[in-house]
N, C-alpha and C. Protein backbone atom coordinates (compact mmCIF):
# COMPACT_ATOMS: atom_id res chain seq x y z
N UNK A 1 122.31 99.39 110.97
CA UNK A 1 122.72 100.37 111.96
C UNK A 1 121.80 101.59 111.87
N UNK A 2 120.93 101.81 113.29
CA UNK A 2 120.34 103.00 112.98
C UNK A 2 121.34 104.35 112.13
N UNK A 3 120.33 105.22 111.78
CA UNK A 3 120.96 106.50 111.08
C UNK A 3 120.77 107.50 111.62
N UNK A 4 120.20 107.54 112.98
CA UNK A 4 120.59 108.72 114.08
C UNK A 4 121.27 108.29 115.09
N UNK A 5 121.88 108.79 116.15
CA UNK A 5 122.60 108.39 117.14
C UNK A 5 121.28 107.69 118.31
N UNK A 6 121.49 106.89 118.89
CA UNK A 6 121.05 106.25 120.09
C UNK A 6 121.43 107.28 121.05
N UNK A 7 120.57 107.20 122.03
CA UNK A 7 120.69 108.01 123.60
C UNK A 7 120.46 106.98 124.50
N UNK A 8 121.70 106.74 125.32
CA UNK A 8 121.46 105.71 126.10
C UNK A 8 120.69 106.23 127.27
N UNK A 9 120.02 104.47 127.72
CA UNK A 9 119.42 104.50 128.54
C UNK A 9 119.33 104.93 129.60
N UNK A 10 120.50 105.07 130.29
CA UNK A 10 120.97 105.57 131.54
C UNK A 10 120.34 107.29 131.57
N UNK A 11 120.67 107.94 130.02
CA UNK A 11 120.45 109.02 130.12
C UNK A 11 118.97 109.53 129.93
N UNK A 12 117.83 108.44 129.50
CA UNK A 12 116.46 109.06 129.89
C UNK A 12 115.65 109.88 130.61
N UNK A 13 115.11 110.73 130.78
CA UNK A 13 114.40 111.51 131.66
C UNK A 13 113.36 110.31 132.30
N UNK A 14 113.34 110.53 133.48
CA UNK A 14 112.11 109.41 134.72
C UNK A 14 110.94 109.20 134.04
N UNK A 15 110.53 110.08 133.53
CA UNK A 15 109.19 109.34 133.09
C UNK A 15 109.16 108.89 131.67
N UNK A 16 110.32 109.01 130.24
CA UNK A 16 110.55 108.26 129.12
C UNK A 16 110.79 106.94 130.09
N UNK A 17 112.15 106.99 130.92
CA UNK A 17 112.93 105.37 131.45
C UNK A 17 111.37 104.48 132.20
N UNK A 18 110.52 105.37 132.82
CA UNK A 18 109.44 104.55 133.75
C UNK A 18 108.46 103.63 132.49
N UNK A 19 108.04 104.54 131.67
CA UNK A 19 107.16 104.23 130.18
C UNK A 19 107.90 102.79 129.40
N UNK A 20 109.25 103.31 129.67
CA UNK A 20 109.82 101.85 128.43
C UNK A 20 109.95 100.78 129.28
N UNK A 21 110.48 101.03 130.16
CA UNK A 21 110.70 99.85 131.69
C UNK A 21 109.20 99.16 131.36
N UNK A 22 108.12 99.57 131.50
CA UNK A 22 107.13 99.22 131.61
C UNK A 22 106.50 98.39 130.22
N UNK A 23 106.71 98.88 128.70
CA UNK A 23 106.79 98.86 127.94
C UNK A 23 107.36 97.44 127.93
N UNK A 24 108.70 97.51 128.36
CA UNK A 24 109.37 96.31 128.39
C UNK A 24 109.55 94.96 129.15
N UNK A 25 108.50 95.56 130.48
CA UNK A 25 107.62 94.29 131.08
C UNK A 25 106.61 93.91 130.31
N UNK A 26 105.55 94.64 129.98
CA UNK A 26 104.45 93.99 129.33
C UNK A 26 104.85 93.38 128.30
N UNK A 27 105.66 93.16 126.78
CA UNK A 27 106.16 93.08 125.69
C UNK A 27 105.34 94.07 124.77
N UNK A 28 105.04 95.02 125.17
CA UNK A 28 104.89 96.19 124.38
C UNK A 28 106.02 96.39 123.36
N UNK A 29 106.90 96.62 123.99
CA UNK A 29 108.39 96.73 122.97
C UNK A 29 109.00 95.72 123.10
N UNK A 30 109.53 95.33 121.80
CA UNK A 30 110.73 93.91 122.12
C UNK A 30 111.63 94.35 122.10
N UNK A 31 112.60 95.65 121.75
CA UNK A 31 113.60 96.47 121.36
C UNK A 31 113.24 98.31 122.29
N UNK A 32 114.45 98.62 122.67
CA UNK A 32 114.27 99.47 123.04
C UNK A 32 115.30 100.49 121.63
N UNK A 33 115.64 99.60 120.97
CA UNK A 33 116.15 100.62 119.86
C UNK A 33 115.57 102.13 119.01
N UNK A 34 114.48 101.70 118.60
CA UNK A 34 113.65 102.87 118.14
C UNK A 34 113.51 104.01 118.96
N UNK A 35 113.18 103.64 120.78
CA UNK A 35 112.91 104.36 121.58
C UNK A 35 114.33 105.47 121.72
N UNK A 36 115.55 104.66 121.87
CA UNK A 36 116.60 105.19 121.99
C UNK A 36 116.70 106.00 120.71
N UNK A 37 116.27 106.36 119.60
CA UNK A 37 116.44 107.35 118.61
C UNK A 37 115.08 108.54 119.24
N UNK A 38 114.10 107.93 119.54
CA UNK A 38 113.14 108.99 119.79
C UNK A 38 113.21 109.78 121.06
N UNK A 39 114.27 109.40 121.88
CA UNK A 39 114.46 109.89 123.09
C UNK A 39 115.62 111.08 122.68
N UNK A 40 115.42 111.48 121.94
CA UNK A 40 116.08 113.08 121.48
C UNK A 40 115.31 114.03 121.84
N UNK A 41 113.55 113.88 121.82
CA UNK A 41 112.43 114.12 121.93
C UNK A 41 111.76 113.65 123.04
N UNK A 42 112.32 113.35 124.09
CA UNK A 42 111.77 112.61 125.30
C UNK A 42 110.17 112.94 125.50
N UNK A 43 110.01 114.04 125.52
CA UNK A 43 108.97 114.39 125.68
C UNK A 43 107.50 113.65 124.71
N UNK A 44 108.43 113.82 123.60
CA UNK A 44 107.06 112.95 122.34
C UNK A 44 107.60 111.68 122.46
N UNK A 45 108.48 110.61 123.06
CA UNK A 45 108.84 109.79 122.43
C UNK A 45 108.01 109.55 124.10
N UNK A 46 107.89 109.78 124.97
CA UNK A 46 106.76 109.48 126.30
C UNK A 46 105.25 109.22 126.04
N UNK A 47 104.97 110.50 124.85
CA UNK A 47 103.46 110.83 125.26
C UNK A 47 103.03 109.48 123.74
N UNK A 48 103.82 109.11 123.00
CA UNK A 48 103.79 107.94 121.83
C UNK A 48 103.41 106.53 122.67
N UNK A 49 104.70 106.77 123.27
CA UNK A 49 105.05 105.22 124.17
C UNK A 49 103.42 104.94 125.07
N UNK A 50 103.13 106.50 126.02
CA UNK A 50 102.14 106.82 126.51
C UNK A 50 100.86 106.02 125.93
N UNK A 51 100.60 106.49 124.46
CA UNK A 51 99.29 106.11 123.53
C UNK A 51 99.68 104.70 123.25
N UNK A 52 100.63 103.97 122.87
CA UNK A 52 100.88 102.67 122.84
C UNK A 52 100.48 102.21 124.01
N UNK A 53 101.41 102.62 125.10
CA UNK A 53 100.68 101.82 126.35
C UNK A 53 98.97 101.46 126.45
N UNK A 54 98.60 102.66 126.59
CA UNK A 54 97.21 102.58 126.43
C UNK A 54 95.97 101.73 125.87
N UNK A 55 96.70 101.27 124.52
CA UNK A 55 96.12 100.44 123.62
C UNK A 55 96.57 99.30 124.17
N UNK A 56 97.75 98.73 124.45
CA UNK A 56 98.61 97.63 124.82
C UNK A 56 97.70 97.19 126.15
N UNK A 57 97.73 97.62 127.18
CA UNK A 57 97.54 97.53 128.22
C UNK A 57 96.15 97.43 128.57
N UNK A 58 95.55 98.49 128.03
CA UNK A 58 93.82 98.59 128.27
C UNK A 58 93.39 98.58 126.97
N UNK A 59 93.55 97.95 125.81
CA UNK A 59 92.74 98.21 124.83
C UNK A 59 91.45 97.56 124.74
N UNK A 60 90.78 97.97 123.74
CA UNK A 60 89.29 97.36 124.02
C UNK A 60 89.49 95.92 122.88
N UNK A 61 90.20 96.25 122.41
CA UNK A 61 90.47 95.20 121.35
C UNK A 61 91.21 93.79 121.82
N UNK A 62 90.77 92.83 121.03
CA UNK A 62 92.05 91.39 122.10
C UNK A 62 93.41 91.32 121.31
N UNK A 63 94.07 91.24 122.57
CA UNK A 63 95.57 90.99 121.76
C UNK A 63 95.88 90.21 120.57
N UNK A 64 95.04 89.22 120.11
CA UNK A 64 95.28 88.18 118.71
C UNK A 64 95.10 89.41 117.76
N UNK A 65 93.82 90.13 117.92
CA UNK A 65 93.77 90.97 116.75
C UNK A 65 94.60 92.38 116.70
N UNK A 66 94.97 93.02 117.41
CA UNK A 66 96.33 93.54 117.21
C UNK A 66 97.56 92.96 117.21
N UNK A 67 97.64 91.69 117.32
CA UNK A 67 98.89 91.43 116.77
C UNK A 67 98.45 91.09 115.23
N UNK A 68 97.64 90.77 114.82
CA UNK A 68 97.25 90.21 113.38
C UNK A 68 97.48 91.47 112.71
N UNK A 69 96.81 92.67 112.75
CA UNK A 69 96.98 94.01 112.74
C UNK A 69 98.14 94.73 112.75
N UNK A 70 98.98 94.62 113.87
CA UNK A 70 100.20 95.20 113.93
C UNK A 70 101.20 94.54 112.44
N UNK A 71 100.90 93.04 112.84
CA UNK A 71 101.75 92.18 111.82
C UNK A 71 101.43 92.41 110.71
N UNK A 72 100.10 92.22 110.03
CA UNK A 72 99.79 92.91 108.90
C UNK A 72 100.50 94.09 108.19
N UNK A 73 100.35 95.21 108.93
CA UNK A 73 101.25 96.25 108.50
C UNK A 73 102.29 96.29 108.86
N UNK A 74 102.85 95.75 109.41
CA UNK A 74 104.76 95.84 108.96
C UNK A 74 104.90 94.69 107.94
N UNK A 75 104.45 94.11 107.33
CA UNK A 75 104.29 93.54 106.13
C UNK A 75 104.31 94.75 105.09
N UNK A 76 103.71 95.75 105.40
CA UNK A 76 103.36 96.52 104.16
C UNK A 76 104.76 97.83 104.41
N UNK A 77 104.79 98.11 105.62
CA UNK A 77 105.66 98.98 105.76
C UNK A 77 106.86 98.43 106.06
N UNK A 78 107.57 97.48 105.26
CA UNK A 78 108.68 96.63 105.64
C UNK A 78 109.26 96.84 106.47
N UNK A 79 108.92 97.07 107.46
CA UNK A 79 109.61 97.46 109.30
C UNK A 79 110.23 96.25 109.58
N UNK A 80 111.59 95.67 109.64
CA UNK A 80 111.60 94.17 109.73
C UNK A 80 111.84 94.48 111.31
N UNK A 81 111.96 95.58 111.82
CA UNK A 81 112.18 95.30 113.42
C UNK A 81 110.23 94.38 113.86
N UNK A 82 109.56 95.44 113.30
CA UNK A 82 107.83 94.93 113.29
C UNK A 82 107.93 93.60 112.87
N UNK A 83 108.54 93.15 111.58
CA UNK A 83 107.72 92.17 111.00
C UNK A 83 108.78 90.65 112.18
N UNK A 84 109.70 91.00 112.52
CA UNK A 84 110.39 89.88 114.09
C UNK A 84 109.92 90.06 114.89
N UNK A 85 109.09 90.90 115.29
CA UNK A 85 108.82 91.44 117.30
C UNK A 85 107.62 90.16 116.76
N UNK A 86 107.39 89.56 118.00
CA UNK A 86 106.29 89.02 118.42
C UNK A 86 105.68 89.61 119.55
N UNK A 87 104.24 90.14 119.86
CA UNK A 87 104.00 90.46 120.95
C UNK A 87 102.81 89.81 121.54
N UNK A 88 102.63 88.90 120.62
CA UNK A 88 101.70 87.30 121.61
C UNK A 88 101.51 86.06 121.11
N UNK A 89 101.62 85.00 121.61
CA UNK A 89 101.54 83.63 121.12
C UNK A 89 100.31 83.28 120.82
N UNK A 90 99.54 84.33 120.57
CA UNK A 90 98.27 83.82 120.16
C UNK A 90 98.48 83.68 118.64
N UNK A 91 99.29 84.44 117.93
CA UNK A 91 99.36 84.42 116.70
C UNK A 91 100.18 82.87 116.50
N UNK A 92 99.98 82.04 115.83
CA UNK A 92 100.60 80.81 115.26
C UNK A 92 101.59 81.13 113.74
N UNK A 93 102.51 79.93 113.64
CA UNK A 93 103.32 80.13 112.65
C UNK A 93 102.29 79.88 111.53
N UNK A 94 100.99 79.17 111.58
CA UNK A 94 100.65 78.77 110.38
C UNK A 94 99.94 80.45 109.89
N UNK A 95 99.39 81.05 111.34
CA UNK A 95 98.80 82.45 110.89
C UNK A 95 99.62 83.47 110.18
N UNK A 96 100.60 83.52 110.52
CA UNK A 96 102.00 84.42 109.78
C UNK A 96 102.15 83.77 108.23
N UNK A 97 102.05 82.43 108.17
CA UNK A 97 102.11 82.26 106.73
C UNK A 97 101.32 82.60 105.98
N UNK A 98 99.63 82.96 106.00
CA UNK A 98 98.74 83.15 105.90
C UNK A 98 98.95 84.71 105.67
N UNK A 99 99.39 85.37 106.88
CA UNK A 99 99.75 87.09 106.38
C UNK A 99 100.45 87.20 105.47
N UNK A 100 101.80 86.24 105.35
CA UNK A 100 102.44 86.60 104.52
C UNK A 100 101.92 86.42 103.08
N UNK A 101 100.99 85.52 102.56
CA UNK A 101 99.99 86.07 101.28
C UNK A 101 99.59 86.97 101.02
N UNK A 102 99.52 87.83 101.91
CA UNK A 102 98.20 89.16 102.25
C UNK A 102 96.79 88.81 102.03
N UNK A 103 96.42 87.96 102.53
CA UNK A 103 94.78 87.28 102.04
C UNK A 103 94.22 87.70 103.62
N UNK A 104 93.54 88.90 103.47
CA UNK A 104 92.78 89.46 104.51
C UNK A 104 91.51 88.49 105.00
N UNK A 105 91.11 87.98 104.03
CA UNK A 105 90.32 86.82 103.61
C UNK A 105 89.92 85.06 103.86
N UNK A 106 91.05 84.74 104.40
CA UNK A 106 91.66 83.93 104.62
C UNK A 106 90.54 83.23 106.00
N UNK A 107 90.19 82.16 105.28
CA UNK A 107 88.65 80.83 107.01
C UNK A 107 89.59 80.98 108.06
N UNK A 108 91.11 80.95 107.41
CA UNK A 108 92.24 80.61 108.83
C UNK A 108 91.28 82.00 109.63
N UNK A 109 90.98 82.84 109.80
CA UNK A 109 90.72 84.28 110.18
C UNK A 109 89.01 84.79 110.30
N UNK A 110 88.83 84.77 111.76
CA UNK A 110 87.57 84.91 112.30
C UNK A 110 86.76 85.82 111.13
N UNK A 111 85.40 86.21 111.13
CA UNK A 111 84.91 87.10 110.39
C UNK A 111 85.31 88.68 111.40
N UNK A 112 85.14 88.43 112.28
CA UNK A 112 85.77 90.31 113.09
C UNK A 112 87.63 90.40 112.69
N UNK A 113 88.40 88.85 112.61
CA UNK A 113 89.47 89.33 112.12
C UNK A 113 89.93 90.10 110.82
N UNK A 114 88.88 88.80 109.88
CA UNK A 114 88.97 89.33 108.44
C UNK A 114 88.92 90.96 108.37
N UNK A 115 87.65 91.13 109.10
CA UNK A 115 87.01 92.69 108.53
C UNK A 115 88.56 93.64 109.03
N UNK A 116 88.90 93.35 110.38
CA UNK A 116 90.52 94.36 110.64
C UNK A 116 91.17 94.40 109.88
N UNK A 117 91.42 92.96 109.47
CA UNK A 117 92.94 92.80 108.43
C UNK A 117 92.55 93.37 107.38
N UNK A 118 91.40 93.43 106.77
CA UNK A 118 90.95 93.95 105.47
C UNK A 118 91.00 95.28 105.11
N UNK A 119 90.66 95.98 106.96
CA UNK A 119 90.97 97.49 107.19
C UNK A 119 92.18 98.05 106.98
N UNK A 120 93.12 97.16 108.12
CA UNK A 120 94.40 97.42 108.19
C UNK A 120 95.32 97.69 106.66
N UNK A 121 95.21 96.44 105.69
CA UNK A 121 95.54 96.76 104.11
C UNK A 121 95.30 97.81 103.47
N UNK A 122 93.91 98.03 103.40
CA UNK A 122 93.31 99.76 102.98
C UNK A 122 93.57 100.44 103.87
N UNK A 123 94.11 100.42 105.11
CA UNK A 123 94.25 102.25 105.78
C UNK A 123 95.97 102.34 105.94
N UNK A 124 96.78 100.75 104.98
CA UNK A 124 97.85 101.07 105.06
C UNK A 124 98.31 101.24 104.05
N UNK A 125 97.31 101.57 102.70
CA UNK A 125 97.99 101.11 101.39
C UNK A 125 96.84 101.74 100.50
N UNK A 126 95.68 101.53 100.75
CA UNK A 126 94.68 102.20 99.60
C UNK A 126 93.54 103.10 100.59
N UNK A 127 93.92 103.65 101.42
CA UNK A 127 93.20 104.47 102.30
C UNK A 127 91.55 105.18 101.59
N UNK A 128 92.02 105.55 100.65
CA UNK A 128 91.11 106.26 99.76
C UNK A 128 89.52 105.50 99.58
N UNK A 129 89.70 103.78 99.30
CA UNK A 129 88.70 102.42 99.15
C UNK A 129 88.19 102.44 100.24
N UNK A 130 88.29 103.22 101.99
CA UNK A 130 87.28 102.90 103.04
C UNK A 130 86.93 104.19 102.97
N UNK A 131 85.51 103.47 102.76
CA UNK A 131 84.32 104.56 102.15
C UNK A 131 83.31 104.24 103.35
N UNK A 132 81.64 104.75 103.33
CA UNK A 132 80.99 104.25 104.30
C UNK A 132 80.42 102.71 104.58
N UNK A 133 80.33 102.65 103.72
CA UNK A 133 80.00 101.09 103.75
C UNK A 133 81.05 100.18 104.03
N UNK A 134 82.44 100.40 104.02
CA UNK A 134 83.21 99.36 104.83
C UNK A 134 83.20 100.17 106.50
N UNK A 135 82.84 100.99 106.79
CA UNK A 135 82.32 101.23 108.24
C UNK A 135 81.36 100.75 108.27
N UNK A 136 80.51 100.56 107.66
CA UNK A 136 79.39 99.74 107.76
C UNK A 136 79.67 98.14 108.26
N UNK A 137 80.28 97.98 107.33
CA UNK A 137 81.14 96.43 107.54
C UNK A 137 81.50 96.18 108.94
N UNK A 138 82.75 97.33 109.34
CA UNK A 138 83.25 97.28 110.54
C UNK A 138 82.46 97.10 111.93
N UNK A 139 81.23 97.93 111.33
CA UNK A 139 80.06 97.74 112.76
C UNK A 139 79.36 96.80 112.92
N UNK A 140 79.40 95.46 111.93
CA UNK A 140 79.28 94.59 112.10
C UNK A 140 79.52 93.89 113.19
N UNK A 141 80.68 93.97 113.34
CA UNK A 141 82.06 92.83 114.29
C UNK A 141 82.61 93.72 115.64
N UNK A 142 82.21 95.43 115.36
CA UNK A 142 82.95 95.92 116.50
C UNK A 142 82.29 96.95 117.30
N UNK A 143 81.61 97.56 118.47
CA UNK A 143 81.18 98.87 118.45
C UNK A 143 82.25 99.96 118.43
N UNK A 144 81.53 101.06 118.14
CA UNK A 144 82.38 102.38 117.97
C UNK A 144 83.59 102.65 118.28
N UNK A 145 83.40 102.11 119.97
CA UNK A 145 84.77 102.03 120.44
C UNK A 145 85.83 101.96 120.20
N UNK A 146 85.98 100.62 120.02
CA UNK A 146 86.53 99.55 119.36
C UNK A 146 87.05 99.84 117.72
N UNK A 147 85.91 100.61 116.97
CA UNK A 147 86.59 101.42 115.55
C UNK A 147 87.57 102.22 115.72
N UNK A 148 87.39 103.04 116.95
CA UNK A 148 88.02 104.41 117.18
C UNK A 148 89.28 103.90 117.34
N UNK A 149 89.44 102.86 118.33
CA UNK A 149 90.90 102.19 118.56
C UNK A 149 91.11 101.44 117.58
N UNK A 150 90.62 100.76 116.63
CA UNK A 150 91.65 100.09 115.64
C UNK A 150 91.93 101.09 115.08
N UNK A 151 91.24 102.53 114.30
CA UNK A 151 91.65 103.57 113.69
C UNK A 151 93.13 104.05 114.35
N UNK A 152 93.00 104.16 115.60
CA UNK A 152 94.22 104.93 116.22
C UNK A 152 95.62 103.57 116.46
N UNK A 153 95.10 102.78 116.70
CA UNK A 153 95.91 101.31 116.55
C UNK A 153 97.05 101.19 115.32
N UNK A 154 95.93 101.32 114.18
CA UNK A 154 96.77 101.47 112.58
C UNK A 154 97.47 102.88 112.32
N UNK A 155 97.11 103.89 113.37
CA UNK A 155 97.92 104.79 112.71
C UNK A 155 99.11 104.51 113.47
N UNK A 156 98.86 104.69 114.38
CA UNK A 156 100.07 103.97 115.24
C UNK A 156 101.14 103.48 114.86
N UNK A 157 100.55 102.12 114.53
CA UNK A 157 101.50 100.88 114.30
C UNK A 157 102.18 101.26 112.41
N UNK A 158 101.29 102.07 111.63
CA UNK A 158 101.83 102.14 110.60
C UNK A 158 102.97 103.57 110.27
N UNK A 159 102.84 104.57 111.51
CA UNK A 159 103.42 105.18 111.39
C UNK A 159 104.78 105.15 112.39
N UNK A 160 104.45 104.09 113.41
CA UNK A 160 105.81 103.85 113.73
C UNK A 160 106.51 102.89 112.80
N UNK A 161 106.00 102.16 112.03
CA UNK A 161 106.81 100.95 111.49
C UNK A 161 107.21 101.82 110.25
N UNK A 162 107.22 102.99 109.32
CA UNK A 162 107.53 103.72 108.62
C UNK A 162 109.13 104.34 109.51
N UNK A 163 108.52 105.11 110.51
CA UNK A 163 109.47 105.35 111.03
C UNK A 163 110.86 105.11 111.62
N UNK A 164 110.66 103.57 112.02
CA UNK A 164 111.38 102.93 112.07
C UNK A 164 112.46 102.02 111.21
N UNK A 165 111.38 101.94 110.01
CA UNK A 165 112.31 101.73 108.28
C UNK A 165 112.81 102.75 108.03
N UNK A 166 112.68 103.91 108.41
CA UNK A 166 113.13 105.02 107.49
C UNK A 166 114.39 105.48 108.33
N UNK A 167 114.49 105.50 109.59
CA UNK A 167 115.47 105.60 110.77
C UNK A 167 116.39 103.89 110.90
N UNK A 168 115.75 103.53 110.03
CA UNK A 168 116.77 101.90 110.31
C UNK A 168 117.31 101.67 111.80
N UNK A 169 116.69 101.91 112.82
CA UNK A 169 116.10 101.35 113.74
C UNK A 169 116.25 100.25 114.64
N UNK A 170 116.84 99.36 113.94
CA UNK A 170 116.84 97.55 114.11
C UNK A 170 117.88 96.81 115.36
N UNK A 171 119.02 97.31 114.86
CA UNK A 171 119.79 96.62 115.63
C UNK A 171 119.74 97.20 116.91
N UNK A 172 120.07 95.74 118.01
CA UNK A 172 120.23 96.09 119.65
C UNK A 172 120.73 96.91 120.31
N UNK A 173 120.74 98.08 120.58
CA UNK A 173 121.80 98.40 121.03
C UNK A 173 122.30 98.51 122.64
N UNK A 174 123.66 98.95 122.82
CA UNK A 174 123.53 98.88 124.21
C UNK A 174 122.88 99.58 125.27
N UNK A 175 122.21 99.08 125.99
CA UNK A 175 121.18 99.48 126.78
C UNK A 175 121.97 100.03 128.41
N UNK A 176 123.04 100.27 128.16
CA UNK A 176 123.61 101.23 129.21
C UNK A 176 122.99 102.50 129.86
């Protein structure tokens, strides 16, 4: 049971309700639960949803590797709302078993995947170990762009999936 009150849906301001509506066509969100705690804050819980969209929708990155990414770190940030959402069938059950080792490493996993997942671990857990030369690495497999958004991708995804463990978050609620 979350540990703040929910704000139902009904009561959103037009442009939080337009953002999650939308959110919740694309499968951006599988749960509107979290949203319903951050909509105390309509305003930040828009301009969040906002920067998610963004990435979701237009990112430069392909959906396999943010979901590998996303999934990765709610592994680390035990978000179990994160570690159930699926947000594409590109990921396979055999690939999830594979995360669940934590083997960033792993042939199952392209060389541009490896290098993310490898990121994603260190910028969710040993931040301090990406030094220049694993940007170096990274420019291997991605241009700049593409860094800038997995950078903002992982903060993202690791600071909502914190947030969402820490707000317990999880269950459905009614979407009245």
């Amino acid at each position: 049971m979350p540990r703040l009150p929910l704000v139902s849906l009904s009561e959103f301001p037009p442009g939080l309700r337009a953002v999650t509506e939308r959110g919740r066509s694309s499968g951006m969100l599988s749960t509107t639960v979290p949203v319903q705690v951050w909509a105390h804050r309509p305003e930040v819980a828009t301009a969040w949803l906002q920067a998610l969209e963004q990435l979701h929708v237009h990112g430069l990155l392909g959906m396999r590797l943010r979901e590998l990414v996303r999934l990765k770190i709610a592994s680390i940030t035990n978000c179990g709302a994160c570690r159930l959402a699926r947000k594409s069938d590109t990921v396979s059950e055999a690939d999830l078993a594979e995360l669940a080792c934590l083997p960033h490493d792993s042939e199952r996993f392209s060389p541009p995947e490896r290098a993310a997942l490898h990121y994603a671990t260190l910028f969710a857990g040993d931040y301090a170990a990406i030094d220049d030369a694993f940007y170096g690495e990274l420019a291997r497999w991605f241009s700049v762009p593409e860094i800038v958004e997995l950078n903002m991708f992982c903060a993202l995804m690791l600071a909502g999936g914190r947030m969402t463990y820490v707000q317990q978050a999880y269950e459905e609620a009614s979407t009245t």
